[in-house]
N, C-alpha and C. Protein backbone atom coordinates (compact mmCIF):
# COMPACT_ATOMS: atom_id res chain seq x y z
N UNK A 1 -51.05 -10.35 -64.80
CA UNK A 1 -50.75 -11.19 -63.68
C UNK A 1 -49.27 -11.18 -63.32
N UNK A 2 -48.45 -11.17 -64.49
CA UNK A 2 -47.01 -10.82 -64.57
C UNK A 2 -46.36 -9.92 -63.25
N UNK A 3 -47.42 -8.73 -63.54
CA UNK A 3 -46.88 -7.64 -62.90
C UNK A 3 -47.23 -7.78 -61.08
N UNK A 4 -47.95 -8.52 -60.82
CA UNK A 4 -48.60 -8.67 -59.42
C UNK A 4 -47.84 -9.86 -58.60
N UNK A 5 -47.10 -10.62 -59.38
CA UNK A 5 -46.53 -11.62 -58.67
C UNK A 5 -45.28 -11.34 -58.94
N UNK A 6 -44.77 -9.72 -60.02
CA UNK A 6 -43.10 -9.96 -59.37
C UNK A 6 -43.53 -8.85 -57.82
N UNK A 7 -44.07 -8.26 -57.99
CA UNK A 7 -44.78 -7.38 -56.93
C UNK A 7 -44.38 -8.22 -55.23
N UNK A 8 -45.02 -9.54 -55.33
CA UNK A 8 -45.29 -9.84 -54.58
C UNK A 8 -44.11 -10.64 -54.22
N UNK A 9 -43.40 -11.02 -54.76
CA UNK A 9 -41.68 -11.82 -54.75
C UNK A 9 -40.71 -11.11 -54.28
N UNK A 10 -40.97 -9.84 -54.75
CA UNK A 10 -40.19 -8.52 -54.18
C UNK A 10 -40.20 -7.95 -52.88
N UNK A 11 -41.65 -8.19 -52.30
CA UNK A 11 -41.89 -8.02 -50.73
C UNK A 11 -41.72 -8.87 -50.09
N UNK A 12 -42.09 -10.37 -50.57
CA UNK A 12 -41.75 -11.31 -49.67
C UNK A 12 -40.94 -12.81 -50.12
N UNK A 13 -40.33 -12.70 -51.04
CA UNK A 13 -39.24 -13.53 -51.69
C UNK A 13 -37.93 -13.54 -50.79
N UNK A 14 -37.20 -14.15 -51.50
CA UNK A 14 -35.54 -14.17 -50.97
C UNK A 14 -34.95 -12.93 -51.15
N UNK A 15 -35.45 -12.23 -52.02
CA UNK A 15 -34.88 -11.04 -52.51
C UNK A 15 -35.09 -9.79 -51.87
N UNK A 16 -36.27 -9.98 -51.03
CA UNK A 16 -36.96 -8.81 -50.45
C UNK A 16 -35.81 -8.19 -49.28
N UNK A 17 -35.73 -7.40 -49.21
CA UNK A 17 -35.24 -5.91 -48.34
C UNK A 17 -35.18 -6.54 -47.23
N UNK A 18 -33.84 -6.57 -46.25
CA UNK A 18 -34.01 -7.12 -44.69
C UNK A 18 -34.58 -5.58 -44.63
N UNK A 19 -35.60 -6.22 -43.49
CA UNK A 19 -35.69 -5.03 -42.09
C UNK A 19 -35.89 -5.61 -40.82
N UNK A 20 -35.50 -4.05 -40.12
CA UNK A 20 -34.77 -4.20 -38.47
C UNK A 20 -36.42 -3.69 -38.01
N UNK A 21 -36.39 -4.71 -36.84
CA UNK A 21 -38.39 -3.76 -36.06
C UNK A 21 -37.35 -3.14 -34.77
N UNK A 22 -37.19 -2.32 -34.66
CA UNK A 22 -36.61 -1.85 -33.23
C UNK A 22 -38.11 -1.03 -32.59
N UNK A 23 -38.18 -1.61 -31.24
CA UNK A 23 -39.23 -0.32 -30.40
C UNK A 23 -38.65 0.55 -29.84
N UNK A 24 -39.48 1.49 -29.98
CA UNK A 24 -38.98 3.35 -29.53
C UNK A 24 -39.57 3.32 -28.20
N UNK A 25 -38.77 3.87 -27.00
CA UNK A 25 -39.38 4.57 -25.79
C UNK A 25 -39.37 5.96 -26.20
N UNK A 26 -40.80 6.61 -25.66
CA UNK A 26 -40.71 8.17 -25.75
C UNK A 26 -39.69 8.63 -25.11
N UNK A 27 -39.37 9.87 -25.37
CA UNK A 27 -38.71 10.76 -25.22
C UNK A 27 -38.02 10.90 -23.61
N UNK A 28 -39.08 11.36 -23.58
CA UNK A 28 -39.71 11.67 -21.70
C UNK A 28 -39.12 10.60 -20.61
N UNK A 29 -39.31 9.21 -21.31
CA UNK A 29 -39.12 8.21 -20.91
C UNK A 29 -37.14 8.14 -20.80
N UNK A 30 -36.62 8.63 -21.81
CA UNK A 30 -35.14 8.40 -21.81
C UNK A 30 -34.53 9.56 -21.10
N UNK A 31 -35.30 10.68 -20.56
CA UNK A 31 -34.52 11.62 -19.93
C UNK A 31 -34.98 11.30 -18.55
N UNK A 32 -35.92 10.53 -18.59
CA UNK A 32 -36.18 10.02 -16.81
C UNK A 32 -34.94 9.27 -16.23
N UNK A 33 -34.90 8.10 -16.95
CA UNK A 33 -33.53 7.23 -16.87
C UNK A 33 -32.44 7.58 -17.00
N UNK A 34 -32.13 8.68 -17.76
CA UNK A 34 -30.63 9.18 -17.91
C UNK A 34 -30.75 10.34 -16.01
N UNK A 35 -31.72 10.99 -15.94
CA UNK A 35 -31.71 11.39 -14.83
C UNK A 35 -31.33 10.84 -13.70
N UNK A 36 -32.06 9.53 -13.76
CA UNK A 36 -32.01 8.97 -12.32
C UNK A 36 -30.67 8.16 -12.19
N UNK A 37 -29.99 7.85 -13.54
CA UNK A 37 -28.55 7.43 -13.39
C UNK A 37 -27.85 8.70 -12.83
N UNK A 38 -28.09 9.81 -13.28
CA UNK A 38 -26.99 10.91 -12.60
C UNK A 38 -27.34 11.14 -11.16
N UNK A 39 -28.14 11.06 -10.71
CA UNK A 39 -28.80 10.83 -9.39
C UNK A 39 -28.01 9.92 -8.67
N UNK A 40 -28.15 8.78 -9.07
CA UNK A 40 -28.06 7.49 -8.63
C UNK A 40 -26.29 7.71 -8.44
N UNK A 41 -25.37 8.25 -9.64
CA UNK A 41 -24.38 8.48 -9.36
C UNK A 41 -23.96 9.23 -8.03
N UNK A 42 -24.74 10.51 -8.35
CA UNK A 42 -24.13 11.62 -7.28
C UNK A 42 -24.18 10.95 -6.11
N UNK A 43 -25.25 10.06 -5.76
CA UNK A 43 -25.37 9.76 -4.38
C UNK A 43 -24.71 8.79 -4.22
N UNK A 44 -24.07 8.07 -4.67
CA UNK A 44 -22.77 7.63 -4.51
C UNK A 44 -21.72 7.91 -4.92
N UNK A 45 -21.38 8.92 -5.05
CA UNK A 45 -20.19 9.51 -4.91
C UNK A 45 -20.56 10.56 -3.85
N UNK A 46 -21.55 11.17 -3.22
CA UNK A 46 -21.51 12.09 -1.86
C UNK A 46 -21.42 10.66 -1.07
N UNK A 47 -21.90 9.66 -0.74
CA UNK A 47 -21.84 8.80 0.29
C UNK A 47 -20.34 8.12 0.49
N UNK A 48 -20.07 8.36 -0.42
CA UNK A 48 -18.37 8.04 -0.66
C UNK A 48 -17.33 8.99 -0.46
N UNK A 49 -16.94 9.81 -0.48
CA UNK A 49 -16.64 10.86 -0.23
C UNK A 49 -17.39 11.08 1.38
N UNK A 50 -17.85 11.36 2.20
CA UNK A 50 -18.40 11.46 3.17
C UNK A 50 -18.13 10.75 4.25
N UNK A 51 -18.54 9.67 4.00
CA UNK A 51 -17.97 8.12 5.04
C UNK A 51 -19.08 8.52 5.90
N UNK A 52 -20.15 9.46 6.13
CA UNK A 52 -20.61 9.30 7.53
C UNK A 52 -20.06 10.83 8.44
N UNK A 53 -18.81 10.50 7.73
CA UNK A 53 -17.72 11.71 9.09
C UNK A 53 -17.48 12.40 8.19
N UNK A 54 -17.17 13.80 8.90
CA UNK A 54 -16.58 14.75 8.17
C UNK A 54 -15.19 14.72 7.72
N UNK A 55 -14.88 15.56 6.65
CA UNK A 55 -13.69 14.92 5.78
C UNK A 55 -12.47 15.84 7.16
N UNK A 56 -12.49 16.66 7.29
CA UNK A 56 -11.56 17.66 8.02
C UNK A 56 -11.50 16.73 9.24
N UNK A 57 -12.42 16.36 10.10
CA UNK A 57 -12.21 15.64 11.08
C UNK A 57 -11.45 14.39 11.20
N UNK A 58 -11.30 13.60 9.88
CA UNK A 58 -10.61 12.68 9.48
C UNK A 58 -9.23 13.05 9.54
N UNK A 59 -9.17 13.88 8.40
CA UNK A 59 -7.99 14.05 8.21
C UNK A 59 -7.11 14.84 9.55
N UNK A 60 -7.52 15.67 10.07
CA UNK A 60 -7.06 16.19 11.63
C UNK A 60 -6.37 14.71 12.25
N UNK A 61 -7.57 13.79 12.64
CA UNK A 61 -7.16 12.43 13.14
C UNK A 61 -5.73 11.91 12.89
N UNK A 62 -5.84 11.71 11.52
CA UNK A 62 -4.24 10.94 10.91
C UNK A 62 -3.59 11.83 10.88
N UNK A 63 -3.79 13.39 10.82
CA UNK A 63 -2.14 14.13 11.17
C UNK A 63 -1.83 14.03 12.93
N UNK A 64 -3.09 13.38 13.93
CA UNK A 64 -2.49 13.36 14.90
C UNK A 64 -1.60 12.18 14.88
N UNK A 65 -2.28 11.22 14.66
CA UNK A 65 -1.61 9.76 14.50
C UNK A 65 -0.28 9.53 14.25
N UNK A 66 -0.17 10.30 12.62
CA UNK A 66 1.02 10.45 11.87
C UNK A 66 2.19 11.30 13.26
N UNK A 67 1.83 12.17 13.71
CA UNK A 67 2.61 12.93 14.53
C UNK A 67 3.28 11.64 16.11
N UNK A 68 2.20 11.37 16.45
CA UNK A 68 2.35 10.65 17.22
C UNK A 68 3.52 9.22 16.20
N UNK A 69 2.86 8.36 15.45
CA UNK A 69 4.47 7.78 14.93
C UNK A 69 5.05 7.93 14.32
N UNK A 70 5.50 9.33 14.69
CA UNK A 70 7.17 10.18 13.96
C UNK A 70 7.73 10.59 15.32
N UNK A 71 6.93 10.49 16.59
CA UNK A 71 8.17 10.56 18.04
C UNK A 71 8.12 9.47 18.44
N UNK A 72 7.74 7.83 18.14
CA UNK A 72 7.84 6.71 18.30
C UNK A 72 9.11 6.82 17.72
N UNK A 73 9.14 6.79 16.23
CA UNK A 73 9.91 6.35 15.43
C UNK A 73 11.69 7.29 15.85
N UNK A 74 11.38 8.49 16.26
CA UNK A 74 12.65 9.13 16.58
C UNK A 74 12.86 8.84 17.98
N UNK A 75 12.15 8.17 18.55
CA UNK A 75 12.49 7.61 20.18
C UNK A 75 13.42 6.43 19.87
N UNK A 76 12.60 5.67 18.76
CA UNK A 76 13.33 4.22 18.72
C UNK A 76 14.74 4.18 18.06
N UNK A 77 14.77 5.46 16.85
CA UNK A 77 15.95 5.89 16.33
C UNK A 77 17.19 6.43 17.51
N UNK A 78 16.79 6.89 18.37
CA UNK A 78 17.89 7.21 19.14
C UNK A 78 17.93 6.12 19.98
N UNK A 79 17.18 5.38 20.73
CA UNK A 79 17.76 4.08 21.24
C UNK A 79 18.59 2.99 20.26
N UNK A 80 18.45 3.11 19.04
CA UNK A 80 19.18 2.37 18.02
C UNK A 80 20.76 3.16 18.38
N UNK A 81 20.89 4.26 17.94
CA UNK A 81 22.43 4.86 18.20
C UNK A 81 22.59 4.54 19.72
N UNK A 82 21.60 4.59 21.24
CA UNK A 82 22.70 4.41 21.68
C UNK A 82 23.27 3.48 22.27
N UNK A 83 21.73 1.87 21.74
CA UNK A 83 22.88 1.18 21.78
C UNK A 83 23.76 0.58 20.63
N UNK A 84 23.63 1.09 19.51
CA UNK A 84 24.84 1.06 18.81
C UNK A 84 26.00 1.43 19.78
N UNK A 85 26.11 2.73 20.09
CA UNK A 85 27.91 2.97 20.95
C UNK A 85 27.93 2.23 21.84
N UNK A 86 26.83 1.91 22.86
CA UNK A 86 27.63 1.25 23.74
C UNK A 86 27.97 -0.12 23.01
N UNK A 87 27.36 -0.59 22.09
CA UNK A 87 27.84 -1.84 21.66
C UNK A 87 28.92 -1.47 20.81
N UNK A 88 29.86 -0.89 20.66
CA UNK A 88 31.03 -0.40 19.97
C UNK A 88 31.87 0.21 21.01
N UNK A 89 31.17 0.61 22.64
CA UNK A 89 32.37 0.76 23.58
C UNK A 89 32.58 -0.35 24.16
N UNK A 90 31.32 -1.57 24.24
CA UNK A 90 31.86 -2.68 24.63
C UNK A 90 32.84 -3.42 24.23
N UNK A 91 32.50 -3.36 22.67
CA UNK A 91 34.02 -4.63 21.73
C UNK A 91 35.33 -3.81 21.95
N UNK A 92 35.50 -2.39 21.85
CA UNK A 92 36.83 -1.82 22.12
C UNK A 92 36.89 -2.22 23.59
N UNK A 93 36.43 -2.48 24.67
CA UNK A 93 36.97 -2.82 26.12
C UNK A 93 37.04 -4.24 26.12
N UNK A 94 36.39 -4.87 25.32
CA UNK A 94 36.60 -6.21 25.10
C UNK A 94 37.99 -6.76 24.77
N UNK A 95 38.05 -5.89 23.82
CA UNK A 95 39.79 -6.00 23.15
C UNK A 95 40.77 -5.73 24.17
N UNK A 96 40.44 -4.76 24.45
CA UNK A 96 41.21 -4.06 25.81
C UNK A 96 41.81 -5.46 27.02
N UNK A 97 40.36 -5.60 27.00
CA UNK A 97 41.00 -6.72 28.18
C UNK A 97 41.64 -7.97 27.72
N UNK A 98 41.12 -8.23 26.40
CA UNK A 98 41.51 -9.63 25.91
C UNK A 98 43.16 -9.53 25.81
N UNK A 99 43.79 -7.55 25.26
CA UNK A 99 45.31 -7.77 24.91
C UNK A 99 45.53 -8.09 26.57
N UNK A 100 44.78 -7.33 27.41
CA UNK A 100 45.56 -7.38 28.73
C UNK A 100 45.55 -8.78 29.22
N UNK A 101 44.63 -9.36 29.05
CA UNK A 101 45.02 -11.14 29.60
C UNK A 101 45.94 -11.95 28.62
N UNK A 102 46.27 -11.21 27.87
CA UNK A 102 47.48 -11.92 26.69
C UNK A 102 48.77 -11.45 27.44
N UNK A 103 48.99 -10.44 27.86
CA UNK A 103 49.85 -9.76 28.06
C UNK A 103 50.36 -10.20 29.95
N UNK A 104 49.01 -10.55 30.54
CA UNK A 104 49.27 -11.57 31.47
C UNK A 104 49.65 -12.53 31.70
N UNK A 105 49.00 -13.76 31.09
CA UNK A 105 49.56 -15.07 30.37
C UNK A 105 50.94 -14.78 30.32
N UNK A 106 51.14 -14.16 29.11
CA UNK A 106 52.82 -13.63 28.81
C UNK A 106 53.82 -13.40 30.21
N UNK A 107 52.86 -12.96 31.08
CA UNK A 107 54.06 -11.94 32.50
C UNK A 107 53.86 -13.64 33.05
N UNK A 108 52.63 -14.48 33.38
CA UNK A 108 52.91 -15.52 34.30
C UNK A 108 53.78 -16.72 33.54
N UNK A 109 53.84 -16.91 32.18
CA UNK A 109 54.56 -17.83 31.52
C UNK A 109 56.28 -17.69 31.73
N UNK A 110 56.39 -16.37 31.94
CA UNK A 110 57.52 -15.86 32.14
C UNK A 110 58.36 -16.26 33.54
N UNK A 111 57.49 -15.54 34.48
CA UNK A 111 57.63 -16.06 35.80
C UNK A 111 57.47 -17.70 36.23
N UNK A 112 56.85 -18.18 35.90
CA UNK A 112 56.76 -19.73 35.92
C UNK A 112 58.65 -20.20 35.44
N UNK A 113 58.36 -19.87 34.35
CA UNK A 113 59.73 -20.06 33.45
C UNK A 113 61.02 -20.02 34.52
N UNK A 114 61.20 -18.39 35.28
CA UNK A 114 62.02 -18.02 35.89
C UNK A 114 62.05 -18.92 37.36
N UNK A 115 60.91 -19.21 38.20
CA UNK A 115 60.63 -20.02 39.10
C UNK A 115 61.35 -21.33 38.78
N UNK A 116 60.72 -21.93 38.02
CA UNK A 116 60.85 -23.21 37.44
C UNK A 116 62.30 -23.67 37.19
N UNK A 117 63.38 -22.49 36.37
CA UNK A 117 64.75 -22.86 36.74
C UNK A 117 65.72 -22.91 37.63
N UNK A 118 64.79 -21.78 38.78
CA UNK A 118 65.71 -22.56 40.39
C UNK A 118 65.41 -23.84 40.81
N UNK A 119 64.68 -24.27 40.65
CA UNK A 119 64.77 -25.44 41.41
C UNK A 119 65.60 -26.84 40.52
């Protein structure tokens, strides 16, 4: 009797062996699914890549675009220089006139002066 109940302590005691029950899918079954993920990929990545439009036609587009604002941008660049100069021929004529009304002042302060002691 000894021998039948360590038997049986051993299979189903504290002591007994963990085991794992995992279920198996066939075979067949895991290359379906790995398939239809690569599937499932490609077609999103062709629908992505694609947009609908062709890739050349796209890209044609934005080198027109791009072209078009790079003679915006060098239109607006040369209206920047020119009115930069004229705003740098204005302050030099500015000056210009400002010594010359100093230099007026000066001629009528003078004359006043000279007026002013005949009488």
């Amino acid at each position: 009797m000894k021998p039948v109940r360590r038997k049986i302590r051993k299979h189903f005691g504290l002591t007994a062996k963990q085991v794992a029950v995992r279920s198996q899918r066939p075979w067949y079954f895991q290359w379906i699914v790995a398939a239809l993920f690569i599937l499932i990929g490609y077609l999103a990545a062709y629908w992505q890549f694609t947009g609908g439009e062709n890739l050349t036609e796209k890209l044609k587009q934005a080198a027109l675009e791009n072209q078009g604002y790079q003679t915006k941008l060098i239109q607006q660049e040369q209206q920047i220089k020119i009115e930069q100069a004229s705003q740098k021929n204005l302050n030099e004529e500015l000056k210009l006139v400002h010594d010359e009304n100093i230099k007026l002042k000066e001629d009528l302060l003078f004359y006043k002066n000279m007026v002013g002691n005949k009488n």
